[in-house]
C-alpha atoms as a PDB file:
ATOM      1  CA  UNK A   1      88.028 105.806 115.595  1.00  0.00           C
ATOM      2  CA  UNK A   2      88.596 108.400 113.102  1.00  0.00           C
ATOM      3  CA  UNK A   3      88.494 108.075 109.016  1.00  0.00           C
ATOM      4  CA  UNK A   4      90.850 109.396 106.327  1.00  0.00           C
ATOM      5  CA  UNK A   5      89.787 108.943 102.817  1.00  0.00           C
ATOM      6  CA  UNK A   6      92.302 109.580  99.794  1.00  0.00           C
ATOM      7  CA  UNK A   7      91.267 110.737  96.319  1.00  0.00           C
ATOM      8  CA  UNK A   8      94.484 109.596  94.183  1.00  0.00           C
ATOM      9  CA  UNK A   9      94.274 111.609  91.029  1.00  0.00           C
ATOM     10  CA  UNK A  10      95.797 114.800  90.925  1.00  0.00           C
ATOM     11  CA  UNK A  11      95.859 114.435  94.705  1.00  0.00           C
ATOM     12  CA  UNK A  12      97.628 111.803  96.224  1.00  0.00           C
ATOM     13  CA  UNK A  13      99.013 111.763  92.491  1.00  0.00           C
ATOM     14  CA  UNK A  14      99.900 114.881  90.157  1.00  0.00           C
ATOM     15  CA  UNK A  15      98.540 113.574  87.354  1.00  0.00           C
ATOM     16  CA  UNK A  16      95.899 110.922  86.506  1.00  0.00           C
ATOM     17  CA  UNK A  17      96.556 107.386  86.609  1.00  0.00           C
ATOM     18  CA  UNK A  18      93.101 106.474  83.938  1.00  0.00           C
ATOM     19  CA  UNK A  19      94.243 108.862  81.515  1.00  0.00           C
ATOM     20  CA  UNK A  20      97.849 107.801  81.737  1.00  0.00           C
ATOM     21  CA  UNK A  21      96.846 103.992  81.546  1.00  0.00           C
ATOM     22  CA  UNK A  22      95.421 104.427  78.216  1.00  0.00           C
ATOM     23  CA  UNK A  23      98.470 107.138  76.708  1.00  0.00           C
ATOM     24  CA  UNK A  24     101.048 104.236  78.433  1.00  0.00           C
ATOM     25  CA  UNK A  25      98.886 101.047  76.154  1.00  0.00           C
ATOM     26  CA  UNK A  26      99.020 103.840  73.176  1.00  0.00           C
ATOM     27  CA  UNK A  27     102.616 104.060  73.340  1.00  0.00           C
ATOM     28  CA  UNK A  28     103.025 100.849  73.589  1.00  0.00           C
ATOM     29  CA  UNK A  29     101.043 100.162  70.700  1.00  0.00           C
ATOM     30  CA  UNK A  30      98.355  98.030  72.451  1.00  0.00           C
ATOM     31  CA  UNK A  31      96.163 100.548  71.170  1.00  0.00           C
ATOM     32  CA  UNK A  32      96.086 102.513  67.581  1.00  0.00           C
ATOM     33  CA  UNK A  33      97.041 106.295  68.575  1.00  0.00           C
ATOM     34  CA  UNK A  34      94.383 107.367  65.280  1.00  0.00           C
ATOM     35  CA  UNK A  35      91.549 105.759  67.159  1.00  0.00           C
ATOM     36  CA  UNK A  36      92.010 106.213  70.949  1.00  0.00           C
ATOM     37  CA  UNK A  37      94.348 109.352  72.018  1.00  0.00           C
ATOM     38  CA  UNK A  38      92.025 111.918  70.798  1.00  0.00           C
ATOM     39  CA  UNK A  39      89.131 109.974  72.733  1.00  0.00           C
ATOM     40  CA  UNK A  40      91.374 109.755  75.673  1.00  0.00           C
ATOM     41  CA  UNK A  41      91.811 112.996  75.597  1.00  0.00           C
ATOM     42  CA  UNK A  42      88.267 113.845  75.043  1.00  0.00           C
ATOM     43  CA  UNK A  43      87.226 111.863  77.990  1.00  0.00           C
ATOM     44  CA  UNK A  44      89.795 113.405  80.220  1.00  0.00           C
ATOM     45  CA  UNK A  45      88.601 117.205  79.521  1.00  0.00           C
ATOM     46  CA  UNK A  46      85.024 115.828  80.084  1.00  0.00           C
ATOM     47  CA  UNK A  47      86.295 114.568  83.297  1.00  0.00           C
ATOM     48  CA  UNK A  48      88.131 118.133  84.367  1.00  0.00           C
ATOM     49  CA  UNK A  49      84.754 120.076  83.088  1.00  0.00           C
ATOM     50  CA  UNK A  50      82.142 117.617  85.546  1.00  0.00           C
ATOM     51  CA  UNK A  51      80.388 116.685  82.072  1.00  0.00           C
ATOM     52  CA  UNK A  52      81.902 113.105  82.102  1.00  0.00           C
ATOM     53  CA  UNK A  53      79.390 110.192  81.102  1.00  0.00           C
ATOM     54  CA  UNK A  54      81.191 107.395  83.596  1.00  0.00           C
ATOM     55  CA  UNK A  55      79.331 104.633  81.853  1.00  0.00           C
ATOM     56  CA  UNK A  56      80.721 105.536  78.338  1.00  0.00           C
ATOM     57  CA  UNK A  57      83.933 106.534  79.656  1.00  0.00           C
ATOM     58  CA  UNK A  58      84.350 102.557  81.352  1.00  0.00           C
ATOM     59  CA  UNK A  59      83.032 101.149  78.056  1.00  0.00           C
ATOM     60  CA  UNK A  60      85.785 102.998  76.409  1.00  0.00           C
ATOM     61  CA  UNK A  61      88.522 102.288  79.235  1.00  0.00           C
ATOM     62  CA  UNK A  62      87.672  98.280  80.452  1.00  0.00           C
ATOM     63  CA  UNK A  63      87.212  97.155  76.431  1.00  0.00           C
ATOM     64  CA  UNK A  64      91.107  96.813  76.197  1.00  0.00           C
ATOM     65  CA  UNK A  65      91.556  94.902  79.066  1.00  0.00           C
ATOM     66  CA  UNK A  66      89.234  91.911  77.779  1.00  0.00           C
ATOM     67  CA  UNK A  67      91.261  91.818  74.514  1.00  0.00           C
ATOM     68  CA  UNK A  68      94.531  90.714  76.515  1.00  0.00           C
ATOM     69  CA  UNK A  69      95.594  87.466  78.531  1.00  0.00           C
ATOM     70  CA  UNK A  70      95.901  88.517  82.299  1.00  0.00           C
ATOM     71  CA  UNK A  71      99.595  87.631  82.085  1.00  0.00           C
ATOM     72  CA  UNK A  72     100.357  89.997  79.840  1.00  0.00           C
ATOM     73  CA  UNK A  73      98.048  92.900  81.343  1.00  0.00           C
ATOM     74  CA  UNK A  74     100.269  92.082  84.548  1.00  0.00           C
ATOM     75  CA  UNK A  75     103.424  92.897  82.643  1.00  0.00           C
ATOM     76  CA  UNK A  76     102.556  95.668  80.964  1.00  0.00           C
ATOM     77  CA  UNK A  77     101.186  97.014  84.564  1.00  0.00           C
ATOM     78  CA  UNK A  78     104.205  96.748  85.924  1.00  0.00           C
ATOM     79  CA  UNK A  79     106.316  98.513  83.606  1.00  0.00           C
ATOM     80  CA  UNK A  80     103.270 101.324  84.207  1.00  0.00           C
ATOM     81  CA  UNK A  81     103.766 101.513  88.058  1.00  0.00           C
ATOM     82  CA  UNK A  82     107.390 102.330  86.679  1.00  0.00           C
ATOM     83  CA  UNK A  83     107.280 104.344  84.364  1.00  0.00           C
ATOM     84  CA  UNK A  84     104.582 106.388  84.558  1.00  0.00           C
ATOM     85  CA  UNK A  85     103.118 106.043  88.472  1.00  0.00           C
ATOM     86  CA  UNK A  86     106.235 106.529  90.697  1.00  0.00           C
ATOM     87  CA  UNK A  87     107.387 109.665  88.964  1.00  0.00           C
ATOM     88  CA  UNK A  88     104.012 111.349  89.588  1.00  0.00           C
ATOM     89  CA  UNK A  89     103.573 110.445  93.542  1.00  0.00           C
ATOM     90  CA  UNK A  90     102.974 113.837  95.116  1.00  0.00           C
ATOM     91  CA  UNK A  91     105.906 114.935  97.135  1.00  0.00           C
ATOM     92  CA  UNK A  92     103.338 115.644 100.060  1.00  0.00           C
ATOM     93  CA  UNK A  93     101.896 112.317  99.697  1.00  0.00           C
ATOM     94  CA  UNK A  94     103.548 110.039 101.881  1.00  0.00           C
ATOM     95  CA  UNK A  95     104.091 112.605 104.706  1.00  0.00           C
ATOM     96  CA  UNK A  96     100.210 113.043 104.798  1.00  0.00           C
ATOM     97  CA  UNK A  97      99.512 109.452 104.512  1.00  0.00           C
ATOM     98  CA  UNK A  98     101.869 108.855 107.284  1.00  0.00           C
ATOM     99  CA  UNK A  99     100.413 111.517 109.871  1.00  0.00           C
ATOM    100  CA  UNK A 100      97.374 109.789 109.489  1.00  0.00           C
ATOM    101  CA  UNK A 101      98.628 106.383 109.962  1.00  0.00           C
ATOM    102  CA  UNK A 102     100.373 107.498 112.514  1.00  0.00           C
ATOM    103  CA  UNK A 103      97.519 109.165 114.622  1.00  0.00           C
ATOM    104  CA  UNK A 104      95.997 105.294 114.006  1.00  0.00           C
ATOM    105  CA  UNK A 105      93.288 106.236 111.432  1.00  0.00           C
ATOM    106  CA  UNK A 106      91.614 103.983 109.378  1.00  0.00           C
ATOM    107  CA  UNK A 107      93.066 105.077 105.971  1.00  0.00           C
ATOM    108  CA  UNK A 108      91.248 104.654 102.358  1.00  0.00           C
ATOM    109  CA  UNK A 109      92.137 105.605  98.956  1.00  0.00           C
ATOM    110  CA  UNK A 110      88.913 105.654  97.175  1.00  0.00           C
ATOM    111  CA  UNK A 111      89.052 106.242  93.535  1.00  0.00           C
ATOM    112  CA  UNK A 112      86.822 106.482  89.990  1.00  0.00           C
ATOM    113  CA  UNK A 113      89.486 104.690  88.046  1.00  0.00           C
ATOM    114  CA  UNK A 114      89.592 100.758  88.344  1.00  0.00           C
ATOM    115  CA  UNK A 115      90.926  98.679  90.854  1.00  0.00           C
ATOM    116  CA  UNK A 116      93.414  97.190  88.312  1.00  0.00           C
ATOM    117  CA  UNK A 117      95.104 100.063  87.566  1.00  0.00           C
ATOM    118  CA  UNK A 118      95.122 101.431  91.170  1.00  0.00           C
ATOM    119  CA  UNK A 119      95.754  98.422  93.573  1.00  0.00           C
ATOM    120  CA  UNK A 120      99.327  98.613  93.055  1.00  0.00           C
ATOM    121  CA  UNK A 121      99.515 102.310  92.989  1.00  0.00           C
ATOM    122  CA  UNK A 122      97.723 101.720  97.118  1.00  0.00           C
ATOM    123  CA  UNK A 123     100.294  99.238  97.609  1.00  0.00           C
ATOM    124  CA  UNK A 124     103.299 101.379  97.215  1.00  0.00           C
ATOM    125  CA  UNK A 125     101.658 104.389  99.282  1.00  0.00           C
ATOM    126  CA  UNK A 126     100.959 102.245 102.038  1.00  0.00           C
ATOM    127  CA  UNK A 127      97.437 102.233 101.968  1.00  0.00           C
ATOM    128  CA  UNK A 128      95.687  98.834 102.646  1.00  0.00           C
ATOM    129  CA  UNK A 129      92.082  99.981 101.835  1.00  0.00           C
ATOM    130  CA  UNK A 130      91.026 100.414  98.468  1.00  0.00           C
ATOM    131  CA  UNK A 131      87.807 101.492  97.035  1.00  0.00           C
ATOM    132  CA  UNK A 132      87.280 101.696  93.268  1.00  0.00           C
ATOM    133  CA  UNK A 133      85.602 100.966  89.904  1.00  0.00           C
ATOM    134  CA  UNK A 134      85.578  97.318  89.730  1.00  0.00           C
ATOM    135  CA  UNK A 135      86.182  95.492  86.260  1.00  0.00           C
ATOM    136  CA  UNK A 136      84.093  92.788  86.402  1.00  0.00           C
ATOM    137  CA  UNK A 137      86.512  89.542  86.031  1.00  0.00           C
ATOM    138  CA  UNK A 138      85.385  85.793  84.650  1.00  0.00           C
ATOM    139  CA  UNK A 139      87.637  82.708  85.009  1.00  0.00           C
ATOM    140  CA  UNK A 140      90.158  85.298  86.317  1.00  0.00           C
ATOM    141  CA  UNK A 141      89.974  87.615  83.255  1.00  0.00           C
ATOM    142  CA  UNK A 142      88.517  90.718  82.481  1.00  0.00           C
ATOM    143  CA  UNK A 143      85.351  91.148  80.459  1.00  0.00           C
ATOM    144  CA  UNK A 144      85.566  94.564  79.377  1.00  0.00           C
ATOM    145  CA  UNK A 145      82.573  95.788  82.101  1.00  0.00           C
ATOM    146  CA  UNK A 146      82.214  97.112  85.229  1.00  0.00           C
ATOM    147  CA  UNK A 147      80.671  95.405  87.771  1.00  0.00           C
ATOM    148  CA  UNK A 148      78.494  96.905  89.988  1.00  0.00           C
ATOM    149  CA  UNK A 149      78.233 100.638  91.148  1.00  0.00           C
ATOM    150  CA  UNK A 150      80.989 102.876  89.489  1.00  0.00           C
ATOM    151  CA  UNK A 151      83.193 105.200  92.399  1.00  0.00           C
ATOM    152  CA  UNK A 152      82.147 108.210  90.648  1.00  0.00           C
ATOM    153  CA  UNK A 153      80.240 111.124  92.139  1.00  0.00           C
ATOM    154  CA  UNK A 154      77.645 110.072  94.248  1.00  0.00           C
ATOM    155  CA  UNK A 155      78.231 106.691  93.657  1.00  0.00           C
ATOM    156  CA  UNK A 156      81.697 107.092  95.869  1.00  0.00           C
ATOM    157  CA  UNK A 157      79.150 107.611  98.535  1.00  0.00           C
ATOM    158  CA  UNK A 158      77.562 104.507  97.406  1.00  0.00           C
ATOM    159  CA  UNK A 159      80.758 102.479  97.746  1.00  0.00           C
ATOM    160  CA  UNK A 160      82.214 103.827 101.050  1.00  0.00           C
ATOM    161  CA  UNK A 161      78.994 102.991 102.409  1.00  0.00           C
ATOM    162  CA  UNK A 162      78.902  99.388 101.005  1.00  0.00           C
ATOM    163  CA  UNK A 163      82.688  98.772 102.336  1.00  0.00           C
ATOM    164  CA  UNK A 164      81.937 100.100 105.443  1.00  0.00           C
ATOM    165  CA  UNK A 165      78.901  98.153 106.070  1.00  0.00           C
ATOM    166  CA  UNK A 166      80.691  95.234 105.186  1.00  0.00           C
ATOM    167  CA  UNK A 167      83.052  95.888 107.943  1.00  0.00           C
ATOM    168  CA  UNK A 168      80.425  96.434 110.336  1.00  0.00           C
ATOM    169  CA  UNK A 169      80.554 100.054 110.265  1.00  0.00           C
ATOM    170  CA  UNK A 170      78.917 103.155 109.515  1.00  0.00           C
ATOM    171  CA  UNK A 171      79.644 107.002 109.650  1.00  0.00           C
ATOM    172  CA  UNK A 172      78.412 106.806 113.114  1.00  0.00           C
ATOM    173  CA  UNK A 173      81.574 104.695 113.910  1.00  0.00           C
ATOM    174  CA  UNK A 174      83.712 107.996 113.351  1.00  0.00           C
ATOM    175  CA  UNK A 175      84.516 110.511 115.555  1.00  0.00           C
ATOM    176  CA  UNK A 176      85.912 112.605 112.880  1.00  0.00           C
ATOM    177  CA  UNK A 177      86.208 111.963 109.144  1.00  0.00           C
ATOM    178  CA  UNK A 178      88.503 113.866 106.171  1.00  0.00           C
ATOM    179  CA  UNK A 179      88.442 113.719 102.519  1.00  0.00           C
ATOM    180  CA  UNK A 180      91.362 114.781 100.127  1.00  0.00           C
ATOM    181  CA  UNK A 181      90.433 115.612  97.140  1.00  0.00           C
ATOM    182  CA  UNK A 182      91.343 118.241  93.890  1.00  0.00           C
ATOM    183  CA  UNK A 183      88.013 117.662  91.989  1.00  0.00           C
ATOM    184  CA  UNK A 184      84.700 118.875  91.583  1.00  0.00           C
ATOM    185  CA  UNK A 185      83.600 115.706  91.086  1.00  0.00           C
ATOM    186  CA  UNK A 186      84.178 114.938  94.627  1.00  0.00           C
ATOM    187  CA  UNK A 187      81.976 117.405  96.482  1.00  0.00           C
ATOM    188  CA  UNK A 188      79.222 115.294  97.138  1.00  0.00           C
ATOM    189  CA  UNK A 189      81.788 113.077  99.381  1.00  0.00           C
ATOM    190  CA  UNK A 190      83.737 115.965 100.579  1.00  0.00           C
ATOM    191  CA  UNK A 191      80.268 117.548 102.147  1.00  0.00           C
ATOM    192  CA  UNK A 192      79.615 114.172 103.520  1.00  0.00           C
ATOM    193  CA  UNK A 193      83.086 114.382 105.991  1.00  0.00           C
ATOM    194  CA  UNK A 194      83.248 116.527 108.935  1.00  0.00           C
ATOM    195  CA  UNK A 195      86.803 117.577 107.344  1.00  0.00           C
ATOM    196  CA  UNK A 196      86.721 118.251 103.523  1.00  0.00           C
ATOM    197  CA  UNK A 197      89.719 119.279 102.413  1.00  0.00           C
ATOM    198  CA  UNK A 198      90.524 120.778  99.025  1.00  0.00           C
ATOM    199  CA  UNK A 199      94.141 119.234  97.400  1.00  0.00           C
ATOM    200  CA  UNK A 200      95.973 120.998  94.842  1.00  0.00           C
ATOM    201  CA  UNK A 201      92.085 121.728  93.414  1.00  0.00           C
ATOM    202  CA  UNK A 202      90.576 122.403  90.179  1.00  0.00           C
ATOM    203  CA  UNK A 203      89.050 126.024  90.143  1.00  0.00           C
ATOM    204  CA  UNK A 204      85.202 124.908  90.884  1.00  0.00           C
ATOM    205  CA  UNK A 205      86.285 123.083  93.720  1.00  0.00           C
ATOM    206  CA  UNK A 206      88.435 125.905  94.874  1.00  0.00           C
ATOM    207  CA  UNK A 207      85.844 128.394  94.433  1.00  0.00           C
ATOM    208  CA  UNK A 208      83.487 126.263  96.538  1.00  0.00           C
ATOM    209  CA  UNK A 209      86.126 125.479  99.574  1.00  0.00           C
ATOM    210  CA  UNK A 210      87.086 129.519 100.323  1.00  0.00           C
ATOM    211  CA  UNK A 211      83.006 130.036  99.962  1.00  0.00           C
ATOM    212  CA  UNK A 212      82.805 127.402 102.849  1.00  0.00           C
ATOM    213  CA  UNK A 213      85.881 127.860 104.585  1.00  0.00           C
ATOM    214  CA  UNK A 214      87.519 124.861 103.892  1.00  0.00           C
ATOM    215  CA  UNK A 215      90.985 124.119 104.053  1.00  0.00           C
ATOM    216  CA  UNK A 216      92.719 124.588 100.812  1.00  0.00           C
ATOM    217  CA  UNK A 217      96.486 122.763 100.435  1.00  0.00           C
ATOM    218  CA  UNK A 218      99.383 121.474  98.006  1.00  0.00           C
ATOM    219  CA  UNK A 219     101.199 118.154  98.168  1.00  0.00           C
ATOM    220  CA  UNK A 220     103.195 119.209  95.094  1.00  0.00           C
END
């Protein structure tokens, strides 16, 4: 058995589906543009830079979903997939996704932004497997925390290896394993893979591949 794992922002995606979550609520004026687009903002060049604080990042990103029915966080989702998601799937995407698939790999998308916004963004790439930040839910809605460890960093290690046990599997069930990622965030789960690969990626990361001879390609 062999292992793919998917990073979805600004891989399998070219932009990022967190940051564009909050701008889509903003323009829908769910949230005041004063208060939260510069903080958006802020949080997203944190993110780029590797100086992000995940904890204060989820307090400021789960908050709104608490303040809204599940009903309507459903519609307004769904307008997102459209309006904002399927115009940013890679063009390389689906043919990468596919190959795999096709060469019967297990395929994940494993993500730091929550399973909300990204479950339906898995769906229509054809990936069954999710891991991501999980909002933590109560009587089916959300409380405006995460629950349990966030997929960020070294906690992505954390939560592949917590899926996989739960499947009754471990890195010793691979043969082979790759991870496609653009971030610098990301390199303590691309050194974990016996093929890291380096997606569209932000100049640290690139830096760090062509020091270690890693492959180095574009889905856009």
């Amino acid at each position: 058995m062999k292992l793919a794992l998917f990073d979805l922002d600004n891989t399998l995606l070219t932009g990022d589906s967190d940051f564009q979550w909050a701008q889509f609520l903003i323009e829908q004026k769910v949230l005041d543009r004063e208060v939260y687009e510069a903080r958006n903002i802020e949080f997203y060049e944190q993110y780029k830079a590797g100086t992000l604080d995940i904890h204060e990042f989820l307090d400021f990103q789960l908050k709104p979903l608490a303040r809204h029915p599940r009903e309507q966080l459903d519609a307004w989702r769904s307008e997102f997939m459209q309006k904002k998601i399927i115009p940013l799937i890679a063009p390389g995407a689906r043919d990468l996704i596919e190959k795999h698939k096709l060469e019967r790999n297990l395929c994940i998308i494993i993500t730091a932004t929550n399973s909300f916004v990204t479950a339906p963004i898995a769906r229509v790439l054809g990936i069954d497997h999710l891991i991501a930040t999980e909002p933590e839910q109560k009587n089916g809605q959300f409380t405006g925390k995460v629950s349990g460890v966030p997929c960020f960093r070294e906690g992505k290690i954390t939560r592949l290896e917590q899926w996989l046990d739960e499947h009754n599997l471990t890195w010793l069930s691979f043969l082979e394993s790759w991870f496609y990622s653009d971030s610098l965030n990301d390199l303590p789960l691309l050194k974990k893979v016996t093929h890291p690969v380096a997606v569209d990626p932000d100049a640290t990361l690139e830096g760090h591949a062509r020091r270690n001879g890693w492959p180095v390609i574009s889905l856009r």
